[in-house]
C-alpha atoms as a PDB file:
ATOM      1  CA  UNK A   1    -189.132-164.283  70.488  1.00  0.00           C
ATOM      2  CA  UNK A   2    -191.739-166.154  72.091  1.00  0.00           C
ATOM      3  CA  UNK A   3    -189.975-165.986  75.154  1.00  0.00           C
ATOM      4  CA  UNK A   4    -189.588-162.460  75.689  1.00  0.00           C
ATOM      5  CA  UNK A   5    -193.353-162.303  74.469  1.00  0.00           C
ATOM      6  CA  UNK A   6    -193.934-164.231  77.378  1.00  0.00           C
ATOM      7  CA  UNK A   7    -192.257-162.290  79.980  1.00  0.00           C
ATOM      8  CA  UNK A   8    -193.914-159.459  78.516  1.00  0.00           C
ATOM      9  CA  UNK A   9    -197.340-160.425  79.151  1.00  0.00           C
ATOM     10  CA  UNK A  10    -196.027-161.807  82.827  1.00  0.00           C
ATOM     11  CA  UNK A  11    -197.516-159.792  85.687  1.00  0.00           C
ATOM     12  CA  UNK A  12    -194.847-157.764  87.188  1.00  0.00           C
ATOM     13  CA  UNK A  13    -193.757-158.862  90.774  1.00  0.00           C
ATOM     14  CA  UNK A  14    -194.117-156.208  93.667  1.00  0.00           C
ATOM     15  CA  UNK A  15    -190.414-155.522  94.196  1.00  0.00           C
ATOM     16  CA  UNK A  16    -189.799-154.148  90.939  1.00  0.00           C
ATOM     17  CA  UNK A  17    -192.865-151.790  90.953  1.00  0.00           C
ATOM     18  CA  UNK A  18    -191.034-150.875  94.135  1.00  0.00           C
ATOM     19  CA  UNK A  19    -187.864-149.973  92.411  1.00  0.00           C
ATOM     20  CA  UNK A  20    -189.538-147.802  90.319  1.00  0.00           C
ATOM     21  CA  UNK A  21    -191.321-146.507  92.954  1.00  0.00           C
ATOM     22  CA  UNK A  22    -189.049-145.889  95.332  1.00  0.00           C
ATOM     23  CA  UNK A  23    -188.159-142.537  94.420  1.00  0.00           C
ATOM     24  CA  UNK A  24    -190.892-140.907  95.396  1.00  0.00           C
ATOM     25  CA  UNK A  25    -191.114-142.176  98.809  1.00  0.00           C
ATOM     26  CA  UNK A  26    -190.031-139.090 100.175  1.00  0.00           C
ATOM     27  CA  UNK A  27    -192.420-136.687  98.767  1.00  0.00           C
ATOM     28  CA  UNK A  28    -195.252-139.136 100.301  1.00  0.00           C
ATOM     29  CA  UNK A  29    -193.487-139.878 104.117  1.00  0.00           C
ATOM     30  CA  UNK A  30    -195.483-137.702 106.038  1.00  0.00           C
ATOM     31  CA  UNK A  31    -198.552-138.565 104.131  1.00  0.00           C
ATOM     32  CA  UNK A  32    -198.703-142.289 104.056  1.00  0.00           C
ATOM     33  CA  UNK A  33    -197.832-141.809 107.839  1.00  0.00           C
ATOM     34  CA  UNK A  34    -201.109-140.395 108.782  1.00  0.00           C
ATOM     35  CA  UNK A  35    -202.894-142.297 106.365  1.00  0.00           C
ATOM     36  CA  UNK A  36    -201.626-145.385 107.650  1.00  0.00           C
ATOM     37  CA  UNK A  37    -202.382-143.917 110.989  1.00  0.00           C
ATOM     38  CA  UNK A  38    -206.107-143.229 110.301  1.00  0.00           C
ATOM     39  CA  UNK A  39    -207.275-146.494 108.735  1.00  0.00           C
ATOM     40  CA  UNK A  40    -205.214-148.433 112.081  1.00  0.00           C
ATOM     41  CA  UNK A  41    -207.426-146.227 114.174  1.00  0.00           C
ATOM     42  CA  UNK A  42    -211.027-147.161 112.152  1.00  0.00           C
ATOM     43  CA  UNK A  43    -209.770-150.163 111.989  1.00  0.00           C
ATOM     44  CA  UNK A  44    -209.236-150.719 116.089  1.00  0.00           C
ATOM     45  CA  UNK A  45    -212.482-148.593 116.621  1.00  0.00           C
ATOM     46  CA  UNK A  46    -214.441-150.981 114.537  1.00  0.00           C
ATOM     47  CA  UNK A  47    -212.584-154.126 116.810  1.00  0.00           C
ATOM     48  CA  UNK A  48    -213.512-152.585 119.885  1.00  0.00           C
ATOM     49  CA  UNK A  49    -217.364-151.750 118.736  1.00  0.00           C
ATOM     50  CA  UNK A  50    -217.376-155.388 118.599  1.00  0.00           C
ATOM     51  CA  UNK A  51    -216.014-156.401 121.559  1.00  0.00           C
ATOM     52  CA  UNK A  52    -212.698-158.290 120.150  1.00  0.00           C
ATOM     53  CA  UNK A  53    -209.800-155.719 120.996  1.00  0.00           C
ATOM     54  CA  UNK A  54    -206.598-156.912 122.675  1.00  0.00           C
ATOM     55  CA  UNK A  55    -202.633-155.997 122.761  1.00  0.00           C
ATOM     56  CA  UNK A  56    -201.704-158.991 120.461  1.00  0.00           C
ATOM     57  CA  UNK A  57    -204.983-158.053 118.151  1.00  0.00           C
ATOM     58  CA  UNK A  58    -203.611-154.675 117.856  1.00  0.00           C
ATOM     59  CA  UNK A  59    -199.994-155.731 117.168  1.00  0.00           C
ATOM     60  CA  UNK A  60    -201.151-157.617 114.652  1.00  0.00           C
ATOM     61  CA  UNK A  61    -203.497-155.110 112.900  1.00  0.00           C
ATOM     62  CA  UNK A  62    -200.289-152.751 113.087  1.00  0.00           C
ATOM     63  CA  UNK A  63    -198.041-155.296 111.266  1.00  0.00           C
ATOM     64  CA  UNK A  64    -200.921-155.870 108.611  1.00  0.00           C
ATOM     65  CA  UNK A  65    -201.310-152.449 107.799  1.00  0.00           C
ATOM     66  CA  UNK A  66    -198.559-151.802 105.392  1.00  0.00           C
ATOM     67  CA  UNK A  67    -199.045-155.086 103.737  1.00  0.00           C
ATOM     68  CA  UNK A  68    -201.325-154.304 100.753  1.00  0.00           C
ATOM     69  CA  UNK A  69    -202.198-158.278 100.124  1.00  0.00           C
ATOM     70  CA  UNK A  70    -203.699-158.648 103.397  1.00  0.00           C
ATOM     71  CA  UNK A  71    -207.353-157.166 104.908  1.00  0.00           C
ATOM     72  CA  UNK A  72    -205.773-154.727 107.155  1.00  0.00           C
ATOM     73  CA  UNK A  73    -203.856-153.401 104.257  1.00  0.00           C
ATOM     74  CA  UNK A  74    -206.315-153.070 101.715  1.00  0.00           C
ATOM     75  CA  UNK A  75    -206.553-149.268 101.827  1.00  0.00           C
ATOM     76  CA  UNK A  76    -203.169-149.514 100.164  1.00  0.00           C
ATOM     77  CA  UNK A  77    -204.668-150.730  96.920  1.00  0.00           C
ATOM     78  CA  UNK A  78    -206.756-147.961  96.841  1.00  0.00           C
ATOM     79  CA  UNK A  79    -204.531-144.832  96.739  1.00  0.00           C
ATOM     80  CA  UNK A  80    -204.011-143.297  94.208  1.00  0.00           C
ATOM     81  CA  UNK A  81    -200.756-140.564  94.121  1.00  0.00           C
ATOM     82  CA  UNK A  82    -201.878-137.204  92.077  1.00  0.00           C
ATOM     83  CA  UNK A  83    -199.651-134.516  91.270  1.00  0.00           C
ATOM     84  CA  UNK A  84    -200.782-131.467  92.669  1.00  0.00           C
ATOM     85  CA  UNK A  85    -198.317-128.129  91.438  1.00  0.00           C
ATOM     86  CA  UNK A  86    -194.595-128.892  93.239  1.00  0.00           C
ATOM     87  CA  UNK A  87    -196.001-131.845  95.718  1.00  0.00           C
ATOM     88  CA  UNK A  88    -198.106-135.112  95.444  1.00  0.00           C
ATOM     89  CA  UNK A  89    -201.182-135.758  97.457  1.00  0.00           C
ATOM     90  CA  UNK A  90    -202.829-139.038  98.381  1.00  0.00           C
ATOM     91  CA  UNK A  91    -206.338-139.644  96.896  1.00  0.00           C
ATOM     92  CA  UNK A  92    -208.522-142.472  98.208  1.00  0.00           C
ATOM     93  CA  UNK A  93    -210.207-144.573  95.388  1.00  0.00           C
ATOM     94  CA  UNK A  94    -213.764-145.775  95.618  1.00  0.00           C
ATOM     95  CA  UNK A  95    -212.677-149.398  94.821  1.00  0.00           C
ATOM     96  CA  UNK A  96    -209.643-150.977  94.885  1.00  0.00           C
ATOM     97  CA  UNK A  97    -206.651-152.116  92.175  1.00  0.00           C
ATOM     98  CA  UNK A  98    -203.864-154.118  91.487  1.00  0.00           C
ATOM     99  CA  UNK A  99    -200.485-153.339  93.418  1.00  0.00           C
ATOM    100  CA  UNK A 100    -198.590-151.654  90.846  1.00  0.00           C
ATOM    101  CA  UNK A 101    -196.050-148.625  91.322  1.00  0.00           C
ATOM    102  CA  UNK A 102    -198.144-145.791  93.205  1.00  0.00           C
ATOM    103  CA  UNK A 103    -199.310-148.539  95.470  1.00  0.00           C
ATOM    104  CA  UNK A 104    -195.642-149.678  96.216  1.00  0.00           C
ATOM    105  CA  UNK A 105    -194.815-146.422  96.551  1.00  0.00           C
ATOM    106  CA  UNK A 106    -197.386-145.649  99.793  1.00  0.00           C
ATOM    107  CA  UNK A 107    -196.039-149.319 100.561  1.00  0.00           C
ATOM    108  CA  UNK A 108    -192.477-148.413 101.164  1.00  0.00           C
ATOM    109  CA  UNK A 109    -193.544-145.187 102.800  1.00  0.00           C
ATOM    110  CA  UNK A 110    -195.952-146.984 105.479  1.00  0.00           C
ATOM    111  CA  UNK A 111    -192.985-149.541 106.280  1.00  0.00           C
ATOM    112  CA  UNK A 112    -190.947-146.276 106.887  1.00  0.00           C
ATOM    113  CA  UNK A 113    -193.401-144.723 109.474  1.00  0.00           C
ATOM    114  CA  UNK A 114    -193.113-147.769 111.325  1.00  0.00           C
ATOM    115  CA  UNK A 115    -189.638-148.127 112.253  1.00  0.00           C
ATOM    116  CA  UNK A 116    -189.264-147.816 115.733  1.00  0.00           C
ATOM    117  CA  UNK A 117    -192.407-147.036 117.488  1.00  0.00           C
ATOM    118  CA  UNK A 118    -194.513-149.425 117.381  1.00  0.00           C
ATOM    119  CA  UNK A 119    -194.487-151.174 120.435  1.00  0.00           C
ATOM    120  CA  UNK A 120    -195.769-147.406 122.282  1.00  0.00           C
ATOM    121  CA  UNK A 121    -197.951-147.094 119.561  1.00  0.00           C
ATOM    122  CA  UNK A 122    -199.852-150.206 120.541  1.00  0.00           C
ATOM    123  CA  UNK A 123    -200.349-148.995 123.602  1.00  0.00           C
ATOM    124  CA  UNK A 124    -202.070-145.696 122.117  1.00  0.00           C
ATOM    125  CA  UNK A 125    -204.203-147.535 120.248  1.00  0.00           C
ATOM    126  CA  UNK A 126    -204.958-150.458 122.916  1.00  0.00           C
ATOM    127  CA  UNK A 127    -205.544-147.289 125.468  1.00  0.00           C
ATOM    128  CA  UNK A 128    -207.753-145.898 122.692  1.00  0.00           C
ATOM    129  CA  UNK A 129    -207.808-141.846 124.572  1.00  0.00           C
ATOM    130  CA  UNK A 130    -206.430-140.176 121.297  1.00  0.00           C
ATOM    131  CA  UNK A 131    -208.651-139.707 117.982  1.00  0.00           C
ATOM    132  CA  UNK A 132    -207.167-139.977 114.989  1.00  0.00           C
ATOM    133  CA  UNK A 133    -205.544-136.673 114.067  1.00  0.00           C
ATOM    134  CA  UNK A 134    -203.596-136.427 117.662  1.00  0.00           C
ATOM    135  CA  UNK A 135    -202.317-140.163 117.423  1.00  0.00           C
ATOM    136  CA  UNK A 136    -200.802-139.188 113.969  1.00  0.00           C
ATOM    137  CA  UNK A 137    -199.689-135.994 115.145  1.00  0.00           C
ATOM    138  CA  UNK A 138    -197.830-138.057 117.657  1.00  0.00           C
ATOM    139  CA  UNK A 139    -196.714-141.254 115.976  1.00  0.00           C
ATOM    140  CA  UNK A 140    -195.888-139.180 112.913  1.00  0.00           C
ATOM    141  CA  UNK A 141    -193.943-136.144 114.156  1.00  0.00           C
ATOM    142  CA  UNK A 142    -190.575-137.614 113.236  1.00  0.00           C
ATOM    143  CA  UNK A 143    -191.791-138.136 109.593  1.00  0.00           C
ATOM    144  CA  UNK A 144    -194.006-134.055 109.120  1.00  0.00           C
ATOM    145  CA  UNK A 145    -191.035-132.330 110.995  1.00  0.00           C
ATOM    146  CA  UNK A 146    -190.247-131.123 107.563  1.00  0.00           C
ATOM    147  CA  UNK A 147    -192.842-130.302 104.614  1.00  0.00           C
ATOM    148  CA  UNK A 148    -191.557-132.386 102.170  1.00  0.00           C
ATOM    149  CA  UNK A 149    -189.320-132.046  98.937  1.00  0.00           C
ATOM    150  CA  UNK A 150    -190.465-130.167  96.093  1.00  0.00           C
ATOM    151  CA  UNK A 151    -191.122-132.368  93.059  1.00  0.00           C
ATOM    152  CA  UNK A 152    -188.536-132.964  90.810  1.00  0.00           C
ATOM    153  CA  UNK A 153    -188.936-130.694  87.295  1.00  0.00           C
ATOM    154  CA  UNK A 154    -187.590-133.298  85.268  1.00  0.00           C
ATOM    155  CA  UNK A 155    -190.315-136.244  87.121  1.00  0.00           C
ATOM    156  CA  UNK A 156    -192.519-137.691  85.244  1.00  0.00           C
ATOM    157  CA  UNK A 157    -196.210-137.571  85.708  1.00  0.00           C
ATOM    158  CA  UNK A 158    -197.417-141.051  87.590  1.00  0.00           C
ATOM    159  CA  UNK A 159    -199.726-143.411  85.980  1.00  0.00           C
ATOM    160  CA  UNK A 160    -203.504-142.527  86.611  1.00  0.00           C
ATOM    161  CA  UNK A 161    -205.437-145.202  88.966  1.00  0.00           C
ATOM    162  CA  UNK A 162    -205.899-148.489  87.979  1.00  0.00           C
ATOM    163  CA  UNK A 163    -208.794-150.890  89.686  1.00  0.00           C
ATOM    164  CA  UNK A 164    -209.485-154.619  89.012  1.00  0.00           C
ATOM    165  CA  UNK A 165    -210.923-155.733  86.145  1.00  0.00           C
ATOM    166  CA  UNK A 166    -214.073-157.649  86.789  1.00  0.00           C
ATOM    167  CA  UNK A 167    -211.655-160.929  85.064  1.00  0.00           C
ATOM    168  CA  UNK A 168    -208.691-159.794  87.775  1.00  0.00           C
ATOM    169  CA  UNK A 169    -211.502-159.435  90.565  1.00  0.00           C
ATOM    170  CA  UNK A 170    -212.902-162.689  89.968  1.00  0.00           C
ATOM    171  CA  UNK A 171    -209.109-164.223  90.013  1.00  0.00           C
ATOM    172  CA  UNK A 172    -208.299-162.697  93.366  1.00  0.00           C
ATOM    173  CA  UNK A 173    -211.411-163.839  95.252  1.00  0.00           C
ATOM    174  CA  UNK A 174    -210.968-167.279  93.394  1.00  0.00           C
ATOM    175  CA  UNK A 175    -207.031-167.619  95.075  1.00  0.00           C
ATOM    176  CA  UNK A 176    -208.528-165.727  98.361  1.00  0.00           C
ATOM    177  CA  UNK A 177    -211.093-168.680  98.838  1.00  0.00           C
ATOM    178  CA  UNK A 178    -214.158-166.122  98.631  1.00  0.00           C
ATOM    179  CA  UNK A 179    -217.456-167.025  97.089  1.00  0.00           C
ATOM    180  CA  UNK A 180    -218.467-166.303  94.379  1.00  0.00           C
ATOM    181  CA  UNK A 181    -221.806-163.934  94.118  1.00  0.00           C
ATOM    182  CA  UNK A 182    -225.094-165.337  93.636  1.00  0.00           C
ATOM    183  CA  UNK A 183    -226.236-166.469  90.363  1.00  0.00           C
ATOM    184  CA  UNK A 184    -222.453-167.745  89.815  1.00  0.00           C
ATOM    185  CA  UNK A 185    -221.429-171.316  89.816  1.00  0.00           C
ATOM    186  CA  UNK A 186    -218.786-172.201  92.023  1.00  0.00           C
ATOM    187  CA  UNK A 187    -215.739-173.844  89.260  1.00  0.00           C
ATOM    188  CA  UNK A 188    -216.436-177.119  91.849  1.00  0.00           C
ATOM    189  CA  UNK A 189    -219.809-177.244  90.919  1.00  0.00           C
ATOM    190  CA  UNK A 190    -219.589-176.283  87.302  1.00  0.00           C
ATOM    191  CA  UNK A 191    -217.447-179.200  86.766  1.00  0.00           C
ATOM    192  CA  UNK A 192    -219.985-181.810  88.901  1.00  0.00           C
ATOM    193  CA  UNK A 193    -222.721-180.541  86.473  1.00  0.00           C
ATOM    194  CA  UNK A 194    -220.254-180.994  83.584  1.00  0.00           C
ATOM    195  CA  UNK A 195    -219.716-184.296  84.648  1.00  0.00           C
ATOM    196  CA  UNK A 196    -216.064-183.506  84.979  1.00  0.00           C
ATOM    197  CA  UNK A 197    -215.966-184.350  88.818  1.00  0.00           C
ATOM    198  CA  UNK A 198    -216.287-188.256  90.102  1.00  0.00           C
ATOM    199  CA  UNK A 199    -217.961-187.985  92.996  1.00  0.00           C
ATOM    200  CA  UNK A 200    -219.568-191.627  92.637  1.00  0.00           C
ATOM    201  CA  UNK A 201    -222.585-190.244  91.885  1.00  0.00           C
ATOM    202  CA  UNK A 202    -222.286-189.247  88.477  1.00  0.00           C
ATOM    203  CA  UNK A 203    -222.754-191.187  85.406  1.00  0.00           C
ATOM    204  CA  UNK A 204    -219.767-191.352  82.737  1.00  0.00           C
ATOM    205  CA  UNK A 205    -218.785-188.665  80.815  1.00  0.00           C
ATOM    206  CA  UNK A 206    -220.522-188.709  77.003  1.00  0.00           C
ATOM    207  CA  UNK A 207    -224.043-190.090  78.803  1.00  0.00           C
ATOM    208  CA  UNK A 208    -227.211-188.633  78.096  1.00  0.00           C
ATOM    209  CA  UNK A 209    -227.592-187.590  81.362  1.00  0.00           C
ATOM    210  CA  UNK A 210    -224.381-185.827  81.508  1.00  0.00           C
ATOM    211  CA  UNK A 211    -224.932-184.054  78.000  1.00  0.00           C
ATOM    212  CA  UNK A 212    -228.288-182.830  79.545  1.00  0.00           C
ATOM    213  CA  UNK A 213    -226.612-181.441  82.720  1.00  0.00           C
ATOM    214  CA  UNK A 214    -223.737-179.646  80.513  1.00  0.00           C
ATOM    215  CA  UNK A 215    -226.894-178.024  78.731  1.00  0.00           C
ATOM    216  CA  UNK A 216    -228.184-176.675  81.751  1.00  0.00           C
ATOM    217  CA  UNK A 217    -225.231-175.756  83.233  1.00  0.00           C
ATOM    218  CA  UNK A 218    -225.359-172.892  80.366  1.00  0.00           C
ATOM    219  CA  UNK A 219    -228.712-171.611  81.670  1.00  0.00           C
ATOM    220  CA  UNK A 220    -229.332-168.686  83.354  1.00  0.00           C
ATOM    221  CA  UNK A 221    -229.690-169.462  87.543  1.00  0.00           C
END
């Protein structure tokens, strides 16, 4: 019993929101195409501004893109699918979620539009002459040749959008190495001031001095 509580309250691992997913990869093809396309284009515009475009830079912005864990595919985590009469349409979020099944969904679709291809693509993008609607238009042709399927009668309305909790957030920046935000104690330097951390220049746990720094470790910065 406790065991299948467990696995219960496990998170669920990307490839099987992907099999549950995958079935609606083809009403989204086209779609995730060009959106994949547009954020790779802001995304070399913004390089270039700055002065730090190259081939291999590009190449590697175009293998990120479809890979919702990383920077250059953090779009992915904030897509949300909506059903719109027969089709589904792509909805940018204002913030950003976990990757659960819409978000493996546009996953699998982006890895389709880039089968093949991208080696010229590169070059469109390292050439930088197209804007973004005529670089989809040509990268994606093979994917918006046809409109796509109707939605099936008997499918199932998708979950709605999901962002981090502030708990989740706080996890993910933890694991990603990012800072925390002012006024909020790094766990390092909660635990020096707890007196959990021997640096050699703390006294033993249970001193005055370290009850007095757990009490003001409790105060507001």
């Amino acid at each position: 019993m406790l065991s299948a509580l467990a696995a219960a309250a496990a998170p669920r691992s990307f490839s099987t929101w992907a099999k549950e997913g995958r079935a609606d990869v083809k009403y989204v093809k086209c779609a995730a195409c060009e959106a994949a396309i547009a954020e790779l284009h802001k995304q070399v515009a913004k390089a270039r501004a700055g002065g730090s475009t190259s081939e291999e830079a590009i190449h590697a912005q175009i293998e990120a893109v479809c890979k919702p864990e990383s920077d250059g595919g953090a779009w992915l985590r904030a897509v949300d699918l909506v059903e719109e009469g027969d089709a589904l349409r792509l909805v940018s979020q204002p913030s950003d979620g976990p990757c659960e099944r819409e978000c493996a969904t546009v996953t699998l679709a982006c890895e389709a539009a880039f089968e093949g291809g991208a080696d010229e693509l590169g070059e469109l993008l390292y050439v930088g002459e197209l804007d973004a609607a005529k670089l989809a238009a040509e990268h994606c042709a093979s994917k918006c040749r046809k409109p796509p399927p109707q939605l099936d009668a008997q499918r199932q309305a998708g979950p709605p959008f999901r962002p981090f909790t502030d708990l989740e957030r706080a996890q993910r920046d933890h694991e990603r190495g990012v800072p925390p935000p002012p006024g909020v104690l790094a766990d390092v330097d909660l635990d020096r001031m707890l007196g959990l951390v021997d640096d050699g220049s703390l006294p033993d746990d249970g001193s005055p001095e370290a009850v007095a720094r757990a009490a003001d470790a409790f105060r507001p910065l």
